[in-house]
PDB file of N, CA and C in Angstrom:
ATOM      1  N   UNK A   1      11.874  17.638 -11.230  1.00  0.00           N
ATOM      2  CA  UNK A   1      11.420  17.671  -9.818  1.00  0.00           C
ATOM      3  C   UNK A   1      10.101  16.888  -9.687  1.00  0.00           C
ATOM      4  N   UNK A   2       9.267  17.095 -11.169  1.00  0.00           N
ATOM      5  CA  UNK A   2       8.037  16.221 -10.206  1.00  0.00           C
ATOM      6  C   UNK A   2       8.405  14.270 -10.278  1.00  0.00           C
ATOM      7  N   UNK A   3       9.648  14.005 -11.195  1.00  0.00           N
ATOM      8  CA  UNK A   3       9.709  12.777 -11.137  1.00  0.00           C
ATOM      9  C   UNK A   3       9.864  12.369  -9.278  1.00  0.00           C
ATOM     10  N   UNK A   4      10.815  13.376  -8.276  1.00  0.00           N
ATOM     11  CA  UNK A   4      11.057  13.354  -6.928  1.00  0.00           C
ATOM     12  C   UNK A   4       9.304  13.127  -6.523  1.00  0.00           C
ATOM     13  N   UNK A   5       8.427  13.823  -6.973  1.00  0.00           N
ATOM     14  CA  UNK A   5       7.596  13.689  -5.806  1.00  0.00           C
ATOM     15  C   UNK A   5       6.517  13.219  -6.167  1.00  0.00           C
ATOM     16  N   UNK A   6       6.681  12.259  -8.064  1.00  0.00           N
ATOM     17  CA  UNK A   6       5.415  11.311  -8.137  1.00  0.00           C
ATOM     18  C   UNK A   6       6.172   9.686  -7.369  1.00  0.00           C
ATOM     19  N   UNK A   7       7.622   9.941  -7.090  1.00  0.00           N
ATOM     20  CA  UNK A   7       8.096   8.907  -6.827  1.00  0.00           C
ATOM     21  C   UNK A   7       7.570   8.464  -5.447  1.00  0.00           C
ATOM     22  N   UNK A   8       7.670   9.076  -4.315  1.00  0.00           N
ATOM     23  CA  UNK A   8       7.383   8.960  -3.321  1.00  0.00           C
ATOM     24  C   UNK A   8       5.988   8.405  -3.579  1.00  0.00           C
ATOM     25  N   UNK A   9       4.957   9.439  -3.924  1.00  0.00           N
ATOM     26  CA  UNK A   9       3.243   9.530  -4.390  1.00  0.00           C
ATOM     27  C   UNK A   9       3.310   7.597  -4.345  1.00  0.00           C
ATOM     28  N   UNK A  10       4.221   7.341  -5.817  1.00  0.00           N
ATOM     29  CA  UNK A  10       4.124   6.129  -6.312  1.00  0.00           C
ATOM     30  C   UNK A  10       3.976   4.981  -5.009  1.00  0.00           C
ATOM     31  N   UNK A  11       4.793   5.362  -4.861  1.00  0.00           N
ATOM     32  CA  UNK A  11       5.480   4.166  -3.444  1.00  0.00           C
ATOM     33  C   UNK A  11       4.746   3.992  -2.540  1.00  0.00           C
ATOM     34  N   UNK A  12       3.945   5.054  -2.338  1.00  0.00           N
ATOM     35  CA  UNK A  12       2.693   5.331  -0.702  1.00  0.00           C
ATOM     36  C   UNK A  12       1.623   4.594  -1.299  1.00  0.00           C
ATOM     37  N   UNK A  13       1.011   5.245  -2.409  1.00  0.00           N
ATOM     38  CA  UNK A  13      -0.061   4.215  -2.870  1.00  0.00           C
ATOM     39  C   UNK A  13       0.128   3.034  -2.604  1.00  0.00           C
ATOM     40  N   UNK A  14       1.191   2.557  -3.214  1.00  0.00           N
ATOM     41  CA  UNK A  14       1.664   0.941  -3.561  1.00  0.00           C
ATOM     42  C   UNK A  14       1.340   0.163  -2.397  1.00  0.00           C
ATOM     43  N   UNK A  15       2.345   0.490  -1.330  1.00  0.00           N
ATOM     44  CA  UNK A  15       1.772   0.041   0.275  1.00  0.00           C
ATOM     45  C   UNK A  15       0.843   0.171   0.865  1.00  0.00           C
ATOM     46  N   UNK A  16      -0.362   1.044   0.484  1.00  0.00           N
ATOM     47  CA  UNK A  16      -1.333   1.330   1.287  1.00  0.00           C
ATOM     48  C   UNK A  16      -2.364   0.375   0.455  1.00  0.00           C
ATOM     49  N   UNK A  17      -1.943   0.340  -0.934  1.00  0.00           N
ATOM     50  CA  UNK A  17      -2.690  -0.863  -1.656  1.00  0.00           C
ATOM     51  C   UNK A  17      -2.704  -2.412  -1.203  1.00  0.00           C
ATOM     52  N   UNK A  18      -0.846  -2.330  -1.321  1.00  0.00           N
ATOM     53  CA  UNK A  18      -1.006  -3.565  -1.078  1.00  0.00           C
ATOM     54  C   UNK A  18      -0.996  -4.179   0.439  1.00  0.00           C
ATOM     55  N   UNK A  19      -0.585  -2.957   1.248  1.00  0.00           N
ATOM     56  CA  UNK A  19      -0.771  -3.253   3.180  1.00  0.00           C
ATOM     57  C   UNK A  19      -2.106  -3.441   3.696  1.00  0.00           C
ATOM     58  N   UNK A  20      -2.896  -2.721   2.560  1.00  0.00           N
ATOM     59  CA  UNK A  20      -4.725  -3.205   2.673  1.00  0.00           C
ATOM     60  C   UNK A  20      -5.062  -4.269   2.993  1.00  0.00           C
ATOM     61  N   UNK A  21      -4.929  -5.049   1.382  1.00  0.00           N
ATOM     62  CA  UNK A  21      -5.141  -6.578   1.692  1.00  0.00           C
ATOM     63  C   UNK A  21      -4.606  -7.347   2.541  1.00  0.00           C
ATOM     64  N   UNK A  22      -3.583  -7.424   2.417  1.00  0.00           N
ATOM     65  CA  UNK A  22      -2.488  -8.157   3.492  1.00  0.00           C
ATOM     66  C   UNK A  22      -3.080  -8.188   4.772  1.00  0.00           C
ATOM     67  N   UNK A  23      -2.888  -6.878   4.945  1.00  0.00           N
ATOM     68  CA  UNK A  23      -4.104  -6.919   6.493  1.00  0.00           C
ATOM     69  C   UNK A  23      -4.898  -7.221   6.708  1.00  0.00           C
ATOM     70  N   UNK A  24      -6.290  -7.277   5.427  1.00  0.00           N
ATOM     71  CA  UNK A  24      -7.381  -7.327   5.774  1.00  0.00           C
ATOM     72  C   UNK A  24      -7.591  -9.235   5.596  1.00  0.00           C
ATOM     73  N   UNK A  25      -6.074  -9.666   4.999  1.00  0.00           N
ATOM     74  CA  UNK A  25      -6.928 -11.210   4.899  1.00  0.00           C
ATOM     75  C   UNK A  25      -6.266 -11.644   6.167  1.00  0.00           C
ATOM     76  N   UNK A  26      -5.148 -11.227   6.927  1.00  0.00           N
ATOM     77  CA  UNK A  26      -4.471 -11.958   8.279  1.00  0.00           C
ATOM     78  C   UNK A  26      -5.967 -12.139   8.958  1.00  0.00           C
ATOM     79  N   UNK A  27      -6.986 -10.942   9.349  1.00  0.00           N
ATOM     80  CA  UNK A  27      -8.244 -11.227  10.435  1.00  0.00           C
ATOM     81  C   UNK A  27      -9.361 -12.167   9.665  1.00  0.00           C
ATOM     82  N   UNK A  28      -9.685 -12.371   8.274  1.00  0.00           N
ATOM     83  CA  UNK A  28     -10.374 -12.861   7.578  1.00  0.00           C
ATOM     84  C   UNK A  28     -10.033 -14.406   7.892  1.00  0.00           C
ATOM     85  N   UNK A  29      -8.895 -14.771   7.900  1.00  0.00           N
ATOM     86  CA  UNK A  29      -8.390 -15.838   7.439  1.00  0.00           C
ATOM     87  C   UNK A  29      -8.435 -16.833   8.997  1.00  0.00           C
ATOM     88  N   UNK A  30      -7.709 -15.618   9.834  1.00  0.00           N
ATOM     89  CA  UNK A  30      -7.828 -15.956  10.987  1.00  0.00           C
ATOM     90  C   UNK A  30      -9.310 -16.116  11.542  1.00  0.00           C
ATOM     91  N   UNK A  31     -10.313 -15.428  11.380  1.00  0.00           N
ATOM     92  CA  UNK A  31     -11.753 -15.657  11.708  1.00  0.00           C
ATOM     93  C   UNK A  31     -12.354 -17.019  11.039  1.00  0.00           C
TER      94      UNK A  31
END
C-alpha cells in the first residue's frame, strides 16, 4: 500500500518541480 501512495507523492512533486520552472521562465523570457 505505501508503494499506492509514494506513487502519487512521486508524481505531484515531479510537476510542481518541474511546472515551477517552466512557468517561471515563460514570464522571464518573455520580460
Amino acid at each position: 500500500m505505501q508503494n499506492v501512495v509514494i506513487t502519487p507523492v512521486s508524481l505531484t512533486s515531479t510537476e510542481i518541480l518541474v511546472g515551477a520552472p517552466v512557468v517561471g521562465s515563460v514570464p522571464l523570457d518573455a520580460a
